[in-house]
PDB file of N, CA and C in Angstrom:
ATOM      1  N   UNK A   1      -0.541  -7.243 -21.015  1.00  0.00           N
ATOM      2  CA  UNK A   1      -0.009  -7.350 -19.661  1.00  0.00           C
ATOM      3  C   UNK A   1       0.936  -6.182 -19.375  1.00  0.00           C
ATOM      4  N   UNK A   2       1.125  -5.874 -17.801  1.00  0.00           N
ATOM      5  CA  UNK A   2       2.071  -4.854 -17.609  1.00  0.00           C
ATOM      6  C   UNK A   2       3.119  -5.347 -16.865  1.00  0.00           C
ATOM      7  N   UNK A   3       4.175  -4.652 -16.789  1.00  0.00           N
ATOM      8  CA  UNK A   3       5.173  -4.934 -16.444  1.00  0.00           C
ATOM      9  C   UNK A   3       5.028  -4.701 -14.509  1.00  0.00           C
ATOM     10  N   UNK A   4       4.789  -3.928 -14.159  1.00  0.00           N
ATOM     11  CA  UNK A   4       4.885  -2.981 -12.901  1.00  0.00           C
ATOM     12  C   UNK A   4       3.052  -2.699 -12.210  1.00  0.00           C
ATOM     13  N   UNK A   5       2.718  -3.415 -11.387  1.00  0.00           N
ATOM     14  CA  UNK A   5       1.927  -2.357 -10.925  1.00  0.00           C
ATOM     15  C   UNK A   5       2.106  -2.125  -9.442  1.00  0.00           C
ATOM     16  N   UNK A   6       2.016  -0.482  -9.335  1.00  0.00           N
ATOM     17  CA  UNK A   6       3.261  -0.228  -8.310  1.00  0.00           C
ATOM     18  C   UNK A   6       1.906   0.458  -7.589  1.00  0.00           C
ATOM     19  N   UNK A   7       1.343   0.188  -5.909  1.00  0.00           N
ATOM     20  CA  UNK A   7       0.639   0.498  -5.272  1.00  0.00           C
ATOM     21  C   UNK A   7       1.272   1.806  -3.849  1.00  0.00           C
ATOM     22  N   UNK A   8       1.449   2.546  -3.981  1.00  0.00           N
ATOM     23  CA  UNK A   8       1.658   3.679  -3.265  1.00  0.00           C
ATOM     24  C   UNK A   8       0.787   4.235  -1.949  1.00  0.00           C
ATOM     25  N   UNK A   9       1.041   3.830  -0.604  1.00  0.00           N
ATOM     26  CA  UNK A   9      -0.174   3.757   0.604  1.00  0.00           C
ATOM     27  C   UNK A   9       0.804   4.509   1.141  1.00  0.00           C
ATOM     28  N   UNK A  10       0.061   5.805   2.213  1.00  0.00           N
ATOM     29  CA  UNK A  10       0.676   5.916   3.594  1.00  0.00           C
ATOM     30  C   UNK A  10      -0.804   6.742   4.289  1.00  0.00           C
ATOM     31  N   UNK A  11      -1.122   5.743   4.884  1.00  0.00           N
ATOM     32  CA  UNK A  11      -2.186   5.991   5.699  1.00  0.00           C
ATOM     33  C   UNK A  11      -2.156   7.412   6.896  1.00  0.00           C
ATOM     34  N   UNK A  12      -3.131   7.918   7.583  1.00  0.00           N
ATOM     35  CA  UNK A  12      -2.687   9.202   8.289  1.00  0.00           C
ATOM     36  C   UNK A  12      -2.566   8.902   9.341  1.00  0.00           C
ATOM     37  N   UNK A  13      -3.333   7.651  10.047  1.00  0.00           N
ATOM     38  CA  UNK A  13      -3.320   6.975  11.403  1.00  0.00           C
ATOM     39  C   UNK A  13      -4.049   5.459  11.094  1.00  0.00           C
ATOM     40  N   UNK A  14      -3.539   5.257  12.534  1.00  0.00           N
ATOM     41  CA  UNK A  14      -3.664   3.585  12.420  1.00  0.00           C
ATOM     42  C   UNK A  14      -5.010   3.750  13.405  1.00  0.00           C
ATOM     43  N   UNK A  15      -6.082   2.583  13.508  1.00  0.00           N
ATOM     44  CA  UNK A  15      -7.037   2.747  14.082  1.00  0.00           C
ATOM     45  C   UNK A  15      -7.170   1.173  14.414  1.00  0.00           C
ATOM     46  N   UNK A  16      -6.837   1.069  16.031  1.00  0.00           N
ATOM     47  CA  UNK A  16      -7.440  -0.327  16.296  1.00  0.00           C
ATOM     48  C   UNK A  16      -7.676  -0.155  17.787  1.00  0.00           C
ATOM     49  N   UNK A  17      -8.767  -1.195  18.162  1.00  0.00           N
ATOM     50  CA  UNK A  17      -9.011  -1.592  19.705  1.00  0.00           C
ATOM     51  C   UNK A  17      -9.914  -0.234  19.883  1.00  0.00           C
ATOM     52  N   UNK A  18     -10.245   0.277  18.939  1.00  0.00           N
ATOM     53  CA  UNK A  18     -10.945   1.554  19.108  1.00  0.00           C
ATOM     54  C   UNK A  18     -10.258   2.713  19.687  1.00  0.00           C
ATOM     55  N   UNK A  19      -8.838   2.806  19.187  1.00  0.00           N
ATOM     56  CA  UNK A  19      -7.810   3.749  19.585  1.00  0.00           C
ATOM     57  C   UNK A  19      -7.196   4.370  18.496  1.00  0.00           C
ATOM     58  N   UNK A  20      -6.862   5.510  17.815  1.00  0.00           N
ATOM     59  CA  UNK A  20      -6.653   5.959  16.919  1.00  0.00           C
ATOM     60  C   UNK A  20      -5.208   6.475  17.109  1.00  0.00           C
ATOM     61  N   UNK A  21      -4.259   6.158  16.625  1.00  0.00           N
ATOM     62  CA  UNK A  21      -2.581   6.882  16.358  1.00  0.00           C
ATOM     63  C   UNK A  21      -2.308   7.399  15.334  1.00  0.00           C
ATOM     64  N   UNK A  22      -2.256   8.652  15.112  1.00  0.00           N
ATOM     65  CA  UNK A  22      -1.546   9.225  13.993  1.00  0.00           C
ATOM     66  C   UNK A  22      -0.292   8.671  14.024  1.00  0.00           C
ATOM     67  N   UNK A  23       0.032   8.712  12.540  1.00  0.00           N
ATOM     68  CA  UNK A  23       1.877   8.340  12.338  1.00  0.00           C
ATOM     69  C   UNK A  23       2.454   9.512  12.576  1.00  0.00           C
ATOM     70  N   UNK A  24       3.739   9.778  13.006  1.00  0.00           N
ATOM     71  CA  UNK A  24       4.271  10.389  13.643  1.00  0.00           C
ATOM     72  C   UNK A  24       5.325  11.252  12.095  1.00  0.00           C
ATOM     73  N   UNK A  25       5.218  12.379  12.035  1.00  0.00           N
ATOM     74  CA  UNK A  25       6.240  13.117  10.830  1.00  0.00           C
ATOM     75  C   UNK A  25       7.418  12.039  10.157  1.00  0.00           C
ATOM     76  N   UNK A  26       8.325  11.414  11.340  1.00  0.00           N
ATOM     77  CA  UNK A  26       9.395  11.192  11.091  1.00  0.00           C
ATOM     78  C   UNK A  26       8.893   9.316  10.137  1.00  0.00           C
ATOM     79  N   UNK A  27       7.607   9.112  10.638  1.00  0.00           N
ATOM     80  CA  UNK A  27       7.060   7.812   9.870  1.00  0.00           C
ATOM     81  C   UNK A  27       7.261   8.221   8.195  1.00  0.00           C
ATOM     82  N   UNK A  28       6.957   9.685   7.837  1.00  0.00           N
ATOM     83  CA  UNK A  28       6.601  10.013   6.568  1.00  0.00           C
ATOM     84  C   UNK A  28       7.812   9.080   5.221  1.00  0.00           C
ATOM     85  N   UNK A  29       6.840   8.595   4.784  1.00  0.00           N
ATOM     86  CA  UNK A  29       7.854   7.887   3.467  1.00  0.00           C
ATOM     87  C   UNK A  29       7.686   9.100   1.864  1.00  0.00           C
ATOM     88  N   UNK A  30       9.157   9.226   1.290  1.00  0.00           N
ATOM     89  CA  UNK A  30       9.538  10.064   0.425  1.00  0.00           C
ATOM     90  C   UNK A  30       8.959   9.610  -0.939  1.00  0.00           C
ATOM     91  N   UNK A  31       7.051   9.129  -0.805  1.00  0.00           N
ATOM     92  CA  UNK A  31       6.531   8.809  -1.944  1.00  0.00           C
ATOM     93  C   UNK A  31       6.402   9.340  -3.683  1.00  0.00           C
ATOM     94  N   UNK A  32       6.899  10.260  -3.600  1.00  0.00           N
ATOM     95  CA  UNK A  32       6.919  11.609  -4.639  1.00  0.00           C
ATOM     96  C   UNK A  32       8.392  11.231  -5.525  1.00  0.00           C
ATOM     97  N   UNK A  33       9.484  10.930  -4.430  1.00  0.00           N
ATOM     98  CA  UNK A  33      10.393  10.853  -5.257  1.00  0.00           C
ATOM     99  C   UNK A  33      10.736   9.455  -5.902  1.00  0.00           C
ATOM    100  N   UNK A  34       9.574   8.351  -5.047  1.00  0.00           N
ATOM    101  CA  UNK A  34       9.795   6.627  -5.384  1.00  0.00           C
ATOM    102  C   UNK A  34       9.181   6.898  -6.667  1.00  0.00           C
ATOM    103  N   UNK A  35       7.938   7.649  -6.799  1.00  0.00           N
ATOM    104  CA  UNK A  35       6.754   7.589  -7.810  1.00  0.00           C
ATOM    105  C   UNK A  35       7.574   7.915  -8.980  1.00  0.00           C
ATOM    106  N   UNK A  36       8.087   9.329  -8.744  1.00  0.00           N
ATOM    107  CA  UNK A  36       9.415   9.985  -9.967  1.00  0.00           C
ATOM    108  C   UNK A  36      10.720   9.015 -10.834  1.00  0.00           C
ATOM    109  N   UNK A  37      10.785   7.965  -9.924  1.00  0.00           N
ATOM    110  CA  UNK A  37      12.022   6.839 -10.320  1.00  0.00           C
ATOM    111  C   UNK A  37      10.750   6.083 -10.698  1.00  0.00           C
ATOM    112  N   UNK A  38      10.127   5.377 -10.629  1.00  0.00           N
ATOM    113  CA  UNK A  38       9.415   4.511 -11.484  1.00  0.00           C
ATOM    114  C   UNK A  38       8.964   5.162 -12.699  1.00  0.00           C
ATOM    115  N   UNK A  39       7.971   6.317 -12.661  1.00  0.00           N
ATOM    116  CA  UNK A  39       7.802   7.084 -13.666  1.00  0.00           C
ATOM    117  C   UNK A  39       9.094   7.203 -14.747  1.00  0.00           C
ATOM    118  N   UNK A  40      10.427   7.246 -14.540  1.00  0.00           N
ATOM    119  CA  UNK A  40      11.696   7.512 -15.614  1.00  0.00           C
ATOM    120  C   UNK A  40      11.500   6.118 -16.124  1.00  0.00           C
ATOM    121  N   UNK A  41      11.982   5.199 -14.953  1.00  0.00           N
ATOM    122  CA  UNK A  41      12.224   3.955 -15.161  1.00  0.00           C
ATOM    123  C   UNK A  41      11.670   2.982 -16.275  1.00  0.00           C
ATOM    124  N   UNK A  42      10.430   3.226 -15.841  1.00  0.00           N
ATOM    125  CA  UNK A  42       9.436   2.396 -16.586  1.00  0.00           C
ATOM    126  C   UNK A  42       7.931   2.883 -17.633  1.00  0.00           C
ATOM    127  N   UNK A  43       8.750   2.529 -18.688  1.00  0.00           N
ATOM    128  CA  UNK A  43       7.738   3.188 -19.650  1.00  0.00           C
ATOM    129  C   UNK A  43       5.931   3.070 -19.624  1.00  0.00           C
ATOM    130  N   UNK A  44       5.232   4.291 -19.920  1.00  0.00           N
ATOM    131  CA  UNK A  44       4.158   3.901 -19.560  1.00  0.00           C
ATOM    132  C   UNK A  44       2.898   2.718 -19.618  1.00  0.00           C
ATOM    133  N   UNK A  45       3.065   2.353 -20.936  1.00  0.00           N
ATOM    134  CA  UNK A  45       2.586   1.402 -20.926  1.00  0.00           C
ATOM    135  C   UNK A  45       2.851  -0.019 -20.817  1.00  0.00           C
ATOM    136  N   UNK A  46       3.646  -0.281 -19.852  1.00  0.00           N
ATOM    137  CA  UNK A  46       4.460  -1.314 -18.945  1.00  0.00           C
ATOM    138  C   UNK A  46       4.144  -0.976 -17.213  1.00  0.00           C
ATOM    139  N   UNK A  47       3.503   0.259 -16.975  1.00  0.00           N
ATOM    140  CA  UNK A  47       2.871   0.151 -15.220  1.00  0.00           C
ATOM    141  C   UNK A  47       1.080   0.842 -15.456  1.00  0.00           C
ATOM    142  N   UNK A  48       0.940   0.324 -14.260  1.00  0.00           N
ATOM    143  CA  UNK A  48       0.207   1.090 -13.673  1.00  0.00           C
ATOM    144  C   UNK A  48       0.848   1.409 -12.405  1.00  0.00           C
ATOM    145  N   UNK A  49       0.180   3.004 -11.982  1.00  0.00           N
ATOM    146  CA  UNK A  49       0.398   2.900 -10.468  1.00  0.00           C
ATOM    147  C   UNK A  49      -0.767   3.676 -10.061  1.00  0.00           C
ATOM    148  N   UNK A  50      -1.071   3.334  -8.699  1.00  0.00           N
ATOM    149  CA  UNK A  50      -2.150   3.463  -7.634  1.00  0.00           C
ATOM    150  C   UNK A  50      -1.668   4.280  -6.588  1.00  0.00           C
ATOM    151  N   UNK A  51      -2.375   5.502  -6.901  1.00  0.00           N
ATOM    152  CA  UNK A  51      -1.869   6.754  -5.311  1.00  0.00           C
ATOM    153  C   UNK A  51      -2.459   6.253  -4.637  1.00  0.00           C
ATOM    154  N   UNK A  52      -2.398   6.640  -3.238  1.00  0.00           N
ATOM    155  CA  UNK A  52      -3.686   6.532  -1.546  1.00  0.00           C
ATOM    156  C   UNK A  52      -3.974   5.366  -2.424  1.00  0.00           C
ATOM    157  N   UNK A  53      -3.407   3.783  -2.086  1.00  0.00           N
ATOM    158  CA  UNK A  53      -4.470   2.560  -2.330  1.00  0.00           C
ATOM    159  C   UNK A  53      -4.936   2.231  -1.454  1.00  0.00           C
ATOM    160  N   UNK A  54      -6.239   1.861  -1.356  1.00  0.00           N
ATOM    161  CA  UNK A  54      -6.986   1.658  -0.820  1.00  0.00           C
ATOM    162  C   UNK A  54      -7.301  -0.181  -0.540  1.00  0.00           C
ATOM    163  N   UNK A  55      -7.179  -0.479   0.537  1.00  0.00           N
ATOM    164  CA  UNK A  55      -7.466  -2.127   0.764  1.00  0.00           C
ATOM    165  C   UNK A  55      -8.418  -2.535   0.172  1.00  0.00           C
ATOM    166  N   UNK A  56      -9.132  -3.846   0.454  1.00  0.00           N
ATOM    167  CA  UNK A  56      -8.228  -4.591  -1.078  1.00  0.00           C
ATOM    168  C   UNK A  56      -8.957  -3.988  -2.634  1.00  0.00           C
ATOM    169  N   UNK A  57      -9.746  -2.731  -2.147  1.00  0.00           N
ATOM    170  CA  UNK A  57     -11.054  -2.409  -3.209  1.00  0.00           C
ATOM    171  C   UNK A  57      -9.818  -1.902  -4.350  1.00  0.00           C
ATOM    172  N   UNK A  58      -8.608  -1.610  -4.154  1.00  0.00           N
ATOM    173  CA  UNK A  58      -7.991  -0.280  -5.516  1.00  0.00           C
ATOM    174  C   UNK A  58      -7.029  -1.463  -6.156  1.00  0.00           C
ATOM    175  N   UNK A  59      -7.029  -2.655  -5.179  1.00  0.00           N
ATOM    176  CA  UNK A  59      -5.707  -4.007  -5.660  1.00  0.00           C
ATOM    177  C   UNK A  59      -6.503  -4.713  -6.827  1.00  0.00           C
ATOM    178  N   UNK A  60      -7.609  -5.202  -5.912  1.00  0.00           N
ATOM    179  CA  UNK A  60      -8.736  -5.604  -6.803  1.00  0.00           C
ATOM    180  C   UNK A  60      -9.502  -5.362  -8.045  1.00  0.00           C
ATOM    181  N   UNK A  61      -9.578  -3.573  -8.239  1.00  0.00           N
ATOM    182  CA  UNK A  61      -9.932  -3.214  -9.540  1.00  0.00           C
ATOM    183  C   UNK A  61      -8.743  -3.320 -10.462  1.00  0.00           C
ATOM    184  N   UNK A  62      -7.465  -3.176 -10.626  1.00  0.00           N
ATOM    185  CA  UNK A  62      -7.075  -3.118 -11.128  1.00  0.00           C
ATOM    186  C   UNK A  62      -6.641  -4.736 -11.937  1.00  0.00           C
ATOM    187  N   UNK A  63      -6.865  -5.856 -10.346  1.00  0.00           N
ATOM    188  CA  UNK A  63      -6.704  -7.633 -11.373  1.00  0.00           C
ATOM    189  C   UNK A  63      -8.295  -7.645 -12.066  1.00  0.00           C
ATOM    190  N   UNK A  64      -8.862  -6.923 -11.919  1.00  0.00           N
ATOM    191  CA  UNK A  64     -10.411  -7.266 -12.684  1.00  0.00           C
ATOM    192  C   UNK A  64     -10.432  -6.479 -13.745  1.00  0.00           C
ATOM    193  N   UNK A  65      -9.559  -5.577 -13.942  1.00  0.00           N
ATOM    194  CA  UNK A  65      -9.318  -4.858 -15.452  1.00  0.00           C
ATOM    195  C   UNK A  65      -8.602  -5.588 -15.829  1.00  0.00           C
ATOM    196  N   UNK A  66      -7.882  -6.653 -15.405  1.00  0.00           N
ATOM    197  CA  UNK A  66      -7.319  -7.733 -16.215  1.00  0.00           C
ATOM    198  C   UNK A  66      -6.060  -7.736 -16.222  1.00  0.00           C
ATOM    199  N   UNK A  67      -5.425  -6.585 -15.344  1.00  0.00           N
ATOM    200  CA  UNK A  67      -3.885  -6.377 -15.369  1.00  0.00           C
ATOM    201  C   UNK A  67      -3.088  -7.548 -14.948  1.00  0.00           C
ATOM    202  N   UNK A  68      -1.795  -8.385 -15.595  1.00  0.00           N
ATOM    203  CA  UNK A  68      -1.587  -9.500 -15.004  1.00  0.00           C
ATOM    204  C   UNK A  68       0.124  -8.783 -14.630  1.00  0.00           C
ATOM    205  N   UNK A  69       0.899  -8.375 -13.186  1.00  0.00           N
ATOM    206  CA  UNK A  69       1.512  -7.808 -13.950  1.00  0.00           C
ATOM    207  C   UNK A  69       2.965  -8.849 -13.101  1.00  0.00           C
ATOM    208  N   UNK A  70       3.981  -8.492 -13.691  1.00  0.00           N
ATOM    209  CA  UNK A  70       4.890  -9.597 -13.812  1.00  0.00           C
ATOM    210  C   UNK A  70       5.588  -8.932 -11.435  1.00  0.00           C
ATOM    211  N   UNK A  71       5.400  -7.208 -11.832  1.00  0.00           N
ATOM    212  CA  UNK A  71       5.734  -7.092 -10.403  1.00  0.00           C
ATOM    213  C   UNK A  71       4.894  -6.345  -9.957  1.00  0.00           C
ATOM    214  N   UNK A  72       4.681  -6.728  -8.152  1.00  0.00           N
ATOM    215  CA  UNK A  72       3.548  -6.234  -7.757  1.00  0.00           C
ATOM    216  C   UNK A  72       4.648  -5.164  -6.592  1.00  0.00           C
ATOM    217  N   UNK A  73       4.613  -4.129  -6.750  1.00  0.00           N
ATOM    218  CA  UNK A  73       5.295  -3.288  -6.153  1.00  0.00           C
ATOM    219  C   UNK A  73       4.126  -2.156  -4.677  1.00  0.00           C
ATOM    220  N   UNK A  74       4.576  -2.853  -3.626  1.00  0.00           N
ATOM    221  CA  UNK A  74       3.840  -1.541  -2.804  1.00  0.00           C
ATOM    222  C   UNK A  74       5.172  -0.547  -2.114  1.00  0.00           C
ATOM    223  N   UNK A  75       4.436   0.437  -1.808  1.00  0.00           N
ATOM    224  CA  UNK A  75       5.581   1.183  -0.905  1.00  0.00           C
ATOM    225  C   UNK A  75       4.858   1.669  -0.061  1.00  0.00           C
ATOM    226  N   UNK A  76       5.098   1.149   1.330  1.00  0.00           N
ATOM    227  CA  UNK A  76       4.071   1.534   2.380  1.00  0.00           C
ATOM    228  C   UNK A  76       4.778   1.419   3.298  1.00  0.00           C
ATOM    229  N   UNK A  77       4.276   1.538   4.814  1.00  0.00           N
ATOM    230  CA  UNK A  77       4.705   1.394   5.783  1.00  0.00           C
ATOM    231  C   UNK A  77       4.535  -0.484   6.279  1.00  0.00           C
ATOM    232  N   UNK A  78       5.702  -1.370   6.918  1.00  0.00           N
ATOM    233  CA  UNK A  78       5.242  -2.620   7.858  1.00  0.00           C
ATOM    234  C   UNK A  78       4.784  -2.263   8.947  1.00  0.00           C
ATOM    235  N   UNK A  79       4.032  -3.455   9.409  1.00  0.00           N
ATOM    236  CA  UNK A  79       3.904  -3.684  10.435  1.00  0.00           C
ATOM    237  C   UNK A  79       4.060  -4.827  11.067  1.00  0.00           C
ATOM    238  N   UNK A  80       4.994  -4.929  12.525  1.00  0.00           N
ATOM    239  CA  UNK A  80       5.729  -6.020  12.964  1.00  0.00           C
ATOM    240  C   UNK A  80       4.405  -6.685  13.839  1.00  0.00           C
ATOM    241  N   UNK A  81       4.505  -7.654  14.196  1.00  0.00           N
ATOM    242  CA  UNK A  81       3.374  -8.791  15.170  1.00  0.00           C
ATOM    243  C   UNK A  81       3.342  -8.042  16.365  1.00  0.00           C
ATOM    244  N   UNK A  82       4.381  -7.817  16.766  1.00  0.00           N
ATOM    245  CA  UNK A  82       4.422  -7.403  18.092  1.00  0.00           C
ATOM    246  C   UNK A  82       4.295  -6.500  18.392  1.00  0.00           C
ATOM    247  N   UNK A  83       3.544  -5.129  17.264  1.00  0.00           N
ATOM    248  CA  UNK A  83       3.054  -4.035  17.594  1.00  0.00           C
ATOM    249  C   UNK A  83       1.767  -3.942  18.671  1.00  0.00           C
ATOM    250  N   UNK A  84       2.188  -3.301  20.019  1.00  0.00           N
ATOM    251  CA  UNK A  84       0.481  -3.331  20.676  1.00  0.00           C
ATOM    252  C   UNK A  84      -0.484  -3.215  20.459  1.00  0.00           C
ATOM    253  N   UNK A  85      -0.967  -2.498  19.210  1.00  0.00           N
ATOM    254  CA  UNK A  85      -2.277  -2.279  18.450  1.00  0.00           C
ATOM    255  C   UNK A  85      -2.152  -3.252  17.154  1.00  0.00           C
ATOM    256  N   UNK A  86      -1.779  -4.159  17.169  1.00  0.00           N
ATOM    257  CA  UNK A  86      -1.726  -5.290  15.904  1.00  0.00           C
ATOM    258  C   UNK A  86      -1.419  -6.487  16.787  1.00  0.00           C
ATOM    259  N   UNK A  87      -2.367  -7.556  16.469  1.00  0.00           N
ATOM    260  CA  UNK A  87      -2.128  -8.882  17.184  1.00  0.00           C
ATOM    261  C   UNK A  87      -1.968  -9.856  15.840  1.00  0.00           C
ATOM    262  N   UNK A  88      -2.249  -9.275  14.975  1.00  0.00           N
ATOM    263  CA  UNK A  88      -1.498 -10.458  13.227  1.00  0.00           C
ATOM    264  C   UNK A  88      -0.158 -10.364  13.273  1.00  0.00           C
ATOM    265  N   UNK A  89      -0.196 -11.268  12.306  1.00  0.00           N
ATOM    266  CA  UNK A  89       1.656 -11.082  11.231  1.00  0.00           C
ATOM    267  C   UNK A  89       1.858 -10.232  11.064  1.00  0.00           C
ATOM    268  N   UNK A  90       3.366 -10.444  10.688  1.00  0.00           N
ATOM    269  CA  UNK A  90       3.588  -8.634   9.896  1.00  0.00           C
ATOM    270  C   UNK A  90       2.498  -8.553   8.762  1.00  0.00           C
ATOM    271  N   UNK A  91       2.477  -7.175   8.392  1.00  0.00           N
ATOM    272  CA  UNK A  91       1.461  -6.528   7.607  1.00  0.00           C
ATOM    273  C   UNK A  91       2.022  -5.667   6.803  1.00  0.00           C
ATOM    274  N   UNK A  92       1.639  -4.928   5.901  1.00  0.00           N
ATOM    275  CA  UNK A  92       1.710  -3.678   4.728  1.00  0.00           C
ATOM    276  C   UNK A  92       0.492  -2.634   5.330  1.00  0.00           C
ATOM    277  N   UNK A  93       0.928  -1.601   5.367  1.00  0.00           N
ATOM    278  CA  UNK A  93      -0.118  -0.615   5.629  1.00  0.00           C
ATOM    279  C   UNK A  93      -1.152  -0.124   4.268  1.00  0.00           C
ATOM    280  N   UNK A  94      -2.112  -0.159   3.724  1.00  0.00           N
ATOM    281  CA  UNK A  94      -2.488   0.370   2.760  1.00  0.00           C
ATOM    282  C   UNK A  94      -3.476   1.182   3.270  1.00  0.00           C
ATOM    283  N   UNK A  95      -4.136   2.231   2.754  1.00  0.00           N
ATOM    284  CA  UNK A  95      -5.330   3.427   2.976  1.00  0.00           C
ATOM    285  C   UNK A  95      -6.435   2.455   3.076  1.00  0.00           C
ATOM    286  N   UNK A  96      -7.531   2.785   4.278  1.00  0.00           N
ATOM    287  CA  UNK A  96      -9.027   2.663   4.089  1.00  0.00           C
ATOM    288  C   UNK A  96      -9.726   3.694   3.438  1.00  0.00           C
ATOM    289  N   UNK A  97     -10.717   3.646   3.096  1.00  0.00           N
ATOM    290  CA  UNK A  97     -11.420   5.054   2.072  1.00  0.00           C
ATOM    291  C   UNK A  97     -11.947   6.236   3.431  1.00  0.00           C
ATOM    292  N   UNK A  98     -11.723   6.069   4.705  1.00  0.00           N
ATOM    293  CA  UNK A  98     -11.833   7.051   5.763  1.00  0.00           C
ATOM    294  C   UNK A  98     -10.312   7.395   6.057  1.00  0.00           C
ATOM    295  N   UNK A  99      -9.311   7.227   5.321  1.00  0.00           N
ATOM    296  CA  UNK A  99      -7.907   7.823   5.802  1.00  0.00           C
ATOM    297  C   UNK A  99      -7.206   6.662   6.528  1.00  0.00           C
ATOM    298  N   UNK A 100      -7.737   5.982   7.427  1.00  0.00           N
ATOM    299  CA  UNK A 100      -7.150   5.294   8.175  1.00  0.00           C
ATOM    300  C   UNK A 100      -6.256   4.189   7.428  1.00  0.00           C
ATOM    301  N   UNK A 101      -5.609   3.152   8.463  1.00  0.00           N
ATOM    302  CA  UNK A 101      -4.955   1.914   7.609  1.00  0.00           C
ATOM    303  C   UNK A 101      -5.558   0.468   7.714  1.00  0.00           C
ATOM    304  N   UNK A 102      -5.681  -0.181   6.618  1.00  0.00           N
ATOM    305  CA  UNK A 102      -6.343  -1.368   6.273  1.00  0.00           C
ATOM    306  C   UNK A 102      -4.824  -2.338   6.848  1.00  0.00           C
ATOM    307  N   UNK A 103      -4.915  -3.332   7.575  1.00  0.00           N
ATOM    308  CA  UNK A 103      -3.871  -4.064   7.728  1.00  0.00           C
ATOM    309  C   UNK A 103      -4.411  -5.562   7.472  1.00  0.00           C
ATOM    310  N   UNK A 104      -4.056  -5.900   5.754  1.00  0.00           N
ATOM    311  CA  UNK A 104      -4.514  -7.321   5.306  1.00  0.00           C
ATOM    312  C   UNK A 104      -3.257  -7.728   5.741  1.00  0.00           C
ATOM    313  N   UNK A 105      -3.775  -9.402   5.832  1.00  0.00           N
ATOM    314  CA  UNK A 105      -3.041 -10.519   6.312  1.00  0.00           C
ATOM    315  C   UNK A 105      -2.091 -10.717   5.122  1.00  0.00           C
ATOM    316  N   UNK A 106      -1.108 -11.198   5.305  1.00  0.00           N
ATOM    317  CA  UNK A 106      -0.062 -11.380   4.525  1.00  0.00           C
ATOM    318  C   UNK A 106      -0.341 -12.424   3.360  1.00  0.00           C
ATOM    319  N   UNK A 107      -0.755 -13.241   3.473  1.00  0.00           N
ATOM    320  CA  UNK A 107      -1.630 -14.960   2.765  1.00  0.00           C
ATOM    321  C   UNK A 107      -2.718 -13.693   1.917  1.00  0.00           C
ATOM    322  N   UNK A 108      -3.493 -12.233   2.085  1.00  0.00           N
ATOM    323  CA  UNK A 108      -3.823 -12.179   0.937  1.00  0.00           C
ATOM    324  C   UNK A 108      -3.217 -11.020   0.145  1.00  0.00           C
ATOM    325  N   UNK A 109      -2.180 -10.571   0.904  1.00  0.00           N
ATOM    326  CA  UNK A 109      -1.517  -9.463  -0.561  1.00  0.00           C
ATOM    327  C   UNK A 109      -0.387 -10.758  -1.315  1.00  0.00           C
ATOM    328  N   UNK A 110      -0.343 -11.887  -0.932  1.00  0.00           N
ATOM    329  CA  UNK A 110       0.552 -12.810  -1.272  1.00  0.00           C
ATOM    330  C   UNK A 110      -0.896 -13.048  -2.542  1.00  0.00           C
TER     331      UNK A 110
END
């Protein structure tokens, strides 16, 4: 078992209603230096981590390699209900395999 598996998303645009938004510069999250503090932090064979994850296909390979891990760490962008291009719950942004963002329901990154 691992200690950490730490999933790392920031999608390039959001795509819904058949309308496409890039995130805006100032959206940009300082993934390089989160990755660098886990990397010290936590010895290697106690994480995995997942660059650009990908919904739910990159969450998924990694519980089917059997990883059970005690924390499930993402660092991504939310998303609130009341965003105009989102009519769900809040959300986690993770990568689709076209760049865009996958926005799973909360009940399944839970």
């Amino acid at each position: 078992d691992i200690e950490v598996l730490a999933c790392f998303c920031l999608p390039e645009s959001i795509t819904m209603r058949q309308r496409s938004v890039p995130l805006p510069p100032s959206a940009q999250l300082d993934l390089m230096r989160e990755m660098k503090g886990l990397i010290e932090a936590v010895p290697p064979q106690e994480r995995e981590i997942v660059p650009a994850a990908r919904w739910p296909g990159d969450v998924l390979q990694a519980v089917e390699r059997g990883l059970s891990p005690r924390i499930f760490h993402v660092s991504s962008h939310g998303v609130r209900k009341d965003t105009w291009w989102h009519d769900g719950g809040d959300t986690l942004l993770f990568h689709r395999t076209d760049g865009g963002a996958a926005l799973p329901e909360r009940e399944e990154v839970v």
